[in-house]
C-alpha atoms as a PDB file:
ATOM      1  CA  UNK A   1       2.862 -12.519 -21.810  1.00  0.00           C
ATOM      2  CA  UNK A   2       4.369 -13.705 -24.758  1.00  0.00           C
ATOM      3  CA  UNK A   3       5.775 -17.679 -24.642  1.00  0.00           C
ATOM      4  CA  UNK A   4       9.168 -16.585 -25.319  1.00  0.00           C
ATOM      5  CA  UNK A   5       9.476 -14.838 -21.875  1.00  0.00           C
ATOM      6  CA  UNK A   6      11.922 -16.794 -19.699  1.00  0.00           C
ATOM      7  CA  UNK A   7      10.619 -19.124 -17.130  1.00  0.00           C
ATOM      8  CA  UNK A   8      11.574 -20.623 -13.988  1.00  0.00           C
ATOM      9  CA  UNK A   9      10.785 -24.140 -12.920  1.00  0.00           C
ATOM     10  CA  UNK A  10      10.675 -24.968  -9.301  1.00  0.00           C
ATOM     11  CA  UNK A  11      10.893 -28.695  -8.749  1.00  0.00           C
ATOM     12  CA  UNK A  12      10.303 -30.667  -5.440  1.00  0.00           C
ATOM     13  CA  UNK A  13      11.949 -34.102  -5.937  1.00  0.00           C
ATOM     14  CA  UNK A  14      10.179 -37.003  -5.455  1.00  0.00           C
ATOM     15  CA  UNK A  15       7.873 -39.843  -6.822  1.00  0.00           C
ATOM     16  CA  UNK A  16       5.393 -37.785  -5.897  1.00  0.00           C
ATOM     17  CA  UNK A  17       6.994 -34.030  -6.879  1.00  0.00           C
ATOM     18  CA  UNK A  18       5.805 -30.481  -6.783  1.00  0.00           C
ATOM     19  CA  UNK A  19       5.852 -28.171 -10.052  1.00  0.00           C
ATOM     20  CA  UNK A  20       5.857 -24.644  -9.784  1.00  0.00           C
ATOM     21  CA  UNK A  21       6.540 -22.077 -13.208  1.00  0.00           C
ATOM     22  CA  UNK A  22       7.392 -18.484 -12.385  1.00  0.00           C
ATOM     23  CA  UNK A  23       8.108 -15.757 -15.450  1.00  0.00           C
ATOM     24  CA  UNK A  24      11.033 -13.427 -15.579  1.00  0.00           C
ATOM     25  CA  UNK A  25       9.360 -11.067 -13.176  1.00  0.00           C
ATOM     26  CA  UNK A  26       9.040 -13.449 -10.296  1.00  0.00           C
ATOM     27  CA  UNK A  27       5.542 -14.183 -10.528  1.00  0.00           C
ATOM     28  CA  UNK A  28       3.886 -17.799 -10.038  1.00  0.00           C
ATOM     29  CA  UNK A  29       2.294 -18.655 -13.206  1.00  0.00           C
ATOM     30  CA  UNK A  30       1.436 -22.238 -12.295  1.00  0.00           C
ATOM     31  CA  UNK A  31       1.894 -24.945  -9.823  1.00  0.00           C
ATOM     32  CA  UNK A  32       0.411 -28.903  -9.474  1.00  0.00           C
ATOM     33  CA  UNK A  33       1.644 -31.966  -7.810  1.00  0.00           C
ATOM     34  CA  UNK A  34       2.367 -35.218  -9.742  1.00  0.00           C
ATOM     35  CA  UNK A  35       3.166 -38.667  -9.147  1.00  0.00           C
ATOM     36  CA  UNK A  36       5.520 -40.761 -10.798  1.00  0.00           C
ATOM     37  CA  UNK A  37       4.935 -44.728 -10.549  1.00  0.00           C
ATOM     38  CA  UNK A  38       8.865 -45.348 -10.862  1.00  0.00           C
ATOM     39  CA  UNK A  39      11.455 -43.929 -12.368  1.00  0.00           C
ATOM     40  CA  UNK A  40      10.827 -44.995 -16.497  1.00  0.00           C
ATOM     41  CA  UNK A  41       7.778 -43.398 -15.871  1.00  0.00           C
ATOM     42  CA  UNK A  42       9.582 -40.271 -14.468  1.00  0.00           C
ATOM     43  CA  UNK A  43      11.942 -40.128 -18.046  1.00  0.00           C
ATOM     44  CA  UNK A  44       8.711 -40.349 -20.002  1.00  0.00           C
ATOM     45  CA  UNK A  45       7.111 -37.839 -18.310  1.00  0.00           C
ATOM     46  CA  UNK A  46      10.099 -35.008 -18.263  1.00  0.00           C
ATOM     47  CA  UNK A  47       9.272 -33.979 -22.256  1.00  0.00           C
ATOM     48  CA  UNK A  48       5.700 -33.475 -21.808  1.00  0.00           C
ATOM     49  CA  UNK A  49       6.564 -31.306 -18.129  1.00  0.00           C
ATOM     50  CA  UNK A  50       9.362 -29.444 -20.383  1.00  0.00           C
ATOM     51  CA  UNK A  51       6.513 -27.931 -22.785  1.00  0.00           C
ATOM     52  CA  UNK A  52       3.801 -27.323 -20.435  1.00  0.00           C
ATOM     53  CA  UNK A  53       4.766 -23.915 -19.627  1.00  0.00           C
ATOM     54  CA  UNK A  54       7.540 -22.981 -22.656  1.00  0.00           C
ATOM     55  CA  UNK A  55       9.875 -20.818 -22.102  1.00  0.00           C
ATOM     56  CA  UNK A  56      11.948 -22.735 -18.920  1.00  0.00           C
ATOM     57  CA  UNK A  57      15.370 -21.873 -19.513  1.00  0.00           C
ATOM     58  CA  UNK A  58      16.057 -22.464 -15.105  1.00  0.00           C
ATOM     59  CA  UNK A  59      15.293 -25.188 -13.247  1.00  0.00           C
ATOM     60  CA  UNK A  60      15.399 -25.214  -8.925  1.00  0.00           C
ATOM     61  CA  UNK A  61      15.347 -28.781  -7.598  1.00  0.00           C
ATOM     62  CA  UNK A  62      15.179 -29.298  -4.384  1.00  0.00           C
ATOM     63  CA  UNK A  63      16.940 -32.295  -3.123  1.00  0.00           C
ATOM     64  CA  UNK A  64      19.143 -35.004  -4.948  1.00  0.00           C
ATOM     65  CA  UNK A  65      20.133 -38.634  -5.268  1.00  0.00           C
ATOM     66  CA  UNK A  66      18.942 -40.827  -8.401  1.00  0.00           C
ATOM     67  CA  UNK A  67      15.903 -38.920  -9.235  1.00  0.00           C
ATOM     68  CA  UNK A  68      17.984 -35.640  -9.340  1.00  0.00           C
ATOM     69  CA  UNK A  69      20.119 -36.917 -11.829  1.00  0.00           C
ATOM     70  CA  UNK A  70      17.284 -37.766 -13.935  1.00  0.00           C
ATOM     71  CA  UNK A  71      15.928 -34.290 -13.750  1.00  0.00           C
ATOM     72  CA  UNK A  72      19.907 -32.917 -14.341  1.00  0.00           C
ATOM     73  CA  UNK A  73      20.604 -34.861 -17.759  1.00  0.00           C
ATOM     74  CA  UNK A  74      16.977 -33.857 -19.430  1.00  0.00           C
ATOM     75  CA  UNK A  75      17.958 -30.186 -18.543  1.00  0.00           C
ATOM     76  CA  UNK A  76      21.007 -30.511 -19.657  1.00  0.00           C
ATOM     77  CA  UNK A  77      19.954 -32.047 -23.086  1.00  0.00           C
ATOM     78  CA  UNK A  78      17.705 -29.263 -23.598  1.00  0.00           C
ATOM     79  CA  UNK A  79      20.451 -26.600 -22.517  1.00  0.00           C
ATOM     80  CA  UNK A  80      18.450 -25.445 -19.056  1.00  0.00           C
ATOM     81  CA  UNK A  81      20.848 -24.160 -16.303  1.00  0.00           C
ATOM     82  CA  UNK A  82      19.788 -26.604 -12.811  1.00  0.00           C
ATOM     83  CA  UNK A  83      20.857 -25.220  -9.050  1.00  0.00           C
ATOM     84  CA  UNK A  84      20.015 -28.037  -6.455  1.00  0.00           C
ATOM     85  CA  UNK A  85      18.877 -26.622  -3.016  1.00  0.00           C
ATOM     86  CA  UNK A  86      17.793 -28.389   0.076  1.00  0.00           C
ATOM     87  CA  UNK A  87      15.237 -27.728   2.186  1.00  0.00           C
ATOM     88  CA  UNK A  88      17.734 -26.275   5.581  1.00  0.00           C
ATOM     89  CA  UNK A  89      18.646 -23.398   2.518  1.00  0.00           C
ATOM     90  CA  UNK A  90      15.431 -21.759   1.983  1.00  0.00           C
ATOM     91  CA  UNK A  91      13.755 -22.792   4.951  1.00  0.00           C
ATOM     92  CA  UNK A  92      16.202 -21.090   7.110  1.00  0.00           C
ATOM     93  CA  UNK A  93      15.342 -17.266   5.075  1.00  0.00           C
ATOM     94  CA  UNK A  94      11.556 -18.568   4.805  1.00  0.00           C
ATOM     95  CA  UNK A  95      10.040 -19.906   7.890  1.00  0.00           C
ATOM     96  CA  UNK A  96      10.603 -18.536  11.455  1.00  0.00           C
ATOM     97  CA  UNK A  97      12.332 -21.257  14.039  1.00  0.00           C
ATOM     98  CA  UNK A  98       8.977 -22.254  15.352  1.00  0.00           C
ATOM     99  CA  UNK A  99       7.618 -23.228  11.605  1.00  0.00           C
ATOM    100  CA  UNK A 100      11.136 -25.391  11.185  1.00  0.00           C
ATOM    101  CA  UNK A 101      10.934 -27.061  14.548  1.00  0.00           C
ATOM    102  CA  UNK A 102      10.006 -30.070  12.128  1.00  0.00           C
ATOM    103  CA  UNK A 103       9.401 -31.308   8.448  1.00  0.00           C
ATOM    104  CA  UNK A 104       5.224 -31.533   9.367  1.00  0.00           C
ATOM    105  CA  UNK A 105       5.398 -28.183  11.040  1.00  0.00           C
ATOM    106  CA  UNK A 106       7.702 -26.803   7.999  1.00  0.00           C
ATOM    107  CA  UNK A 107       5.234 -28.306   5.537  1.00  0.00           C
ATOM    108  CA  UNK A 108       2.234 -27.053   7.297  1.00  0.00           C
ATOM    109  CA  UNK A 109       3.605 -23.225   7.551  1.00  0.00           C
ATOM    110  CA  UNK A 110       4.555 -23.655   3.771  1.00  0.00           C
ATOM    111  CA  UNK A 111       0.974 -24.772   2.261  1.00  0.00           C
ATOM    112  CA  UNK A 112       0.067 -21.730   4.183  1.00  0.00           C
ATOM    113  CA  UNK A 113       2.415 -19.232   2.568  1.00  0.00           C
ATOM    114  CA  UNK A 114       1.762 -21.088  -0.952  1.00  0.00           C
ATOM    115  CA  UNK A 115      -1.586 -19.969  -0.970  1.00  0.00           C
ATOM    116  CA  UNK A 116      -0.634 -16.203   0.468  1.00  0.00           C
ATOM    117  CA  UNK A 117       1.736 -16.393  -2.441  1.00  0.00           C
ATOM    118  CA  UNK A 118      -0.698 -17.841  -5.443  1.00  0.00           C
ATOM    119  CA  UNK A 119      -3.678 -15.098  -4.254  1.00  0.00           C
ATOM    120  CA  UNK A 120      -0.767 -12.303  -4.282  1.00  0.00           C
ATOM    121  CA  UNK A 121       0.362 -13.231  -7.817  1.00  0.00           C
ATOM    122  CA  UNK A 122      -3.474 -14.208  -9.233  1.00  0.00           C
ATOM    123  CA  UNK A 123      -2.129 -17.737 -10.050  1.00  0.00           C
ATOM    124  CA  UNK A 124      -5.093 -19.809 -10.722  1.00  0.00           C
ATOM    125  CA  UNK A 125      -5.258 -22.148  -7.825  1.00  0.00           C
ATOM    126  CA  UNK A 126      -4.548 -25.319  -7.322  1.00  0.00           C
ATOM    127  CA  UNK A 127      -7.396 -28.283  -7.269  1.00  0.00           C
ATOM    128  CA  UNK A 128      -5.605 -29.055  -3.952  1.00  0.00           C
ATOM    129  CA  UNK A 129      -2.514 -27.634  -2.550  1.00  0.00           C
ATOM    130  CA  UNK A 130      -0.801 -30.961  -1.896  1.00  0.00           C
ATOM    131  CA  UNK A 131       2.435 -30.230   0.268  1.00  0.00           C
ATOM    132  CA  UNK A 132       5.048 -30.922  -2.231  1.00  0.00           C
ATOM    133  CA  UNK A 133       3.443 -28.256  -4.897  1.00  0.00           C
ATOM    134  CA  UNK A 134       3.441 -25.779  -2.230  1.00  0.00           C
ATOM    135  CA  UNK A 135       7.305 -26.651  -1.240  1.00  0.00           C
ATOM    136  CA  UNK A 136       8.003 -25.933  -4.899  1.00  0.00           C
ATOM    137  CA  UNK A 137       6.158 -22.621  -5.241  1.00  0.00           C
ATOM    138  CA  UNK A 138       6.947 -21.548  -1.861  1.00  0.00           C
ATOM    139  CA  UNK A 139      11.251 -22.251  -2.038  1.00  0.00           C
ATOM    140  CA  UNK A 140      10.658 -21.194  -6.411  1.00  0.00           C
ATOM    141  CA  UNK A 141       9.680 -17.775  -4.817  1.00  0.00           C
ATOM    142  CA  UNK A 142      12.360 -17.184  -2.432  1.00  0.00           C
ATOM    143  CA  UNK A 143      14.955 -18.507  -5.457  1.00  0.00           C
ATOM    144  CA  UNK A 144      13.547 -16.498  -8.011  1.00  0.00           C
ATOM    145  CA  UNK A 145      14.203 -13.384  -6.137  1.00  0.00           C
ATOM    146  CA  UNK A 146      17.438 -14.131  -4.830  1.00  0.00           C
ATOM    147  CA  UNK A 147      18.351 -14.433  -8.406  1.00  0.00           C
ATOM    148  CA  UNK A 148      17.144 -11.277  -9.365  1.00  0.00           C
ATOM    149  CA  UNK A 149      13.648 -12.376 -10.923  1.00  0.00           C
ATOM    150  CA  UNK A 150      10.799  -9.567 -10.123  1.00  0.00           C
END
């Protein structure tokens, strides 16, 4: 696939965050966990996460506060269109009750659909499916179709 294609970036807030890159056709190209020491070290980081998988002209985050707006203003300087989500929103078309009875259980039934999901699309897997990486690829899915991607 050529590096022009367009590419979605799936991005579960945190310190420690989940990354997950899907192409215009829906398909997960990519996904890791990271971990930010503090918030300078979050700014730094955002150029190098921009041009590990080019193309990225949508960004998903889920959740908000101070580290949202960091991830916001960099997408905004580099003209990338952001929708913020929260976890009730694609949990609730997602999981079944029983998996959202709470955030463990939730987390637990999403590591397991992750994996479903990176086998289905031949993503190369991850060292370790850390919860937060599979939040991103898991909720990047369910966005990327909603918005007509695949």
């Amino acid at each position: 696939m050529p590096e022009t294609s367009h590419k979605l970036l799936a991005v579960d807030l945190g310190m420690k965050a989940g990354l997950a890159w899907f192409d215009e056709s829906g398909r997960l190209l990519r996904a890791r966990s990271t971990h930010f020491a503090d918030r300078a070290t979050l700014k730094r980081a955002l150029p190098g996460i921009w041009r590990e998988v080019p193309g990225v002209i949508r960004v998903v985050v889920e959740g908000g506060g101070s580290l949202a707006e960091i991830w916001l203003k960099s997408a905004a300087r580099r003209d990338i269109a952001v929708t913020q989500i929260c976890a009730e929103q694609w949990r609730a078309d997602v999981l079944t009750p029983s998996q959202r009875r709470n955030g463990q259980t939730a987390k637990a039934a999403a590591c397991a659909k992750a994996a479903e999901i990176a086998r289905q699309d031949g993503c190369p897997p991850c060292q370790e499916l850390l919860d937060d990486a599979a939040e991103a690829i898991v909720f990047g899915k369910w966005f990327a179709s909603r918005q007509g991607w695949g």
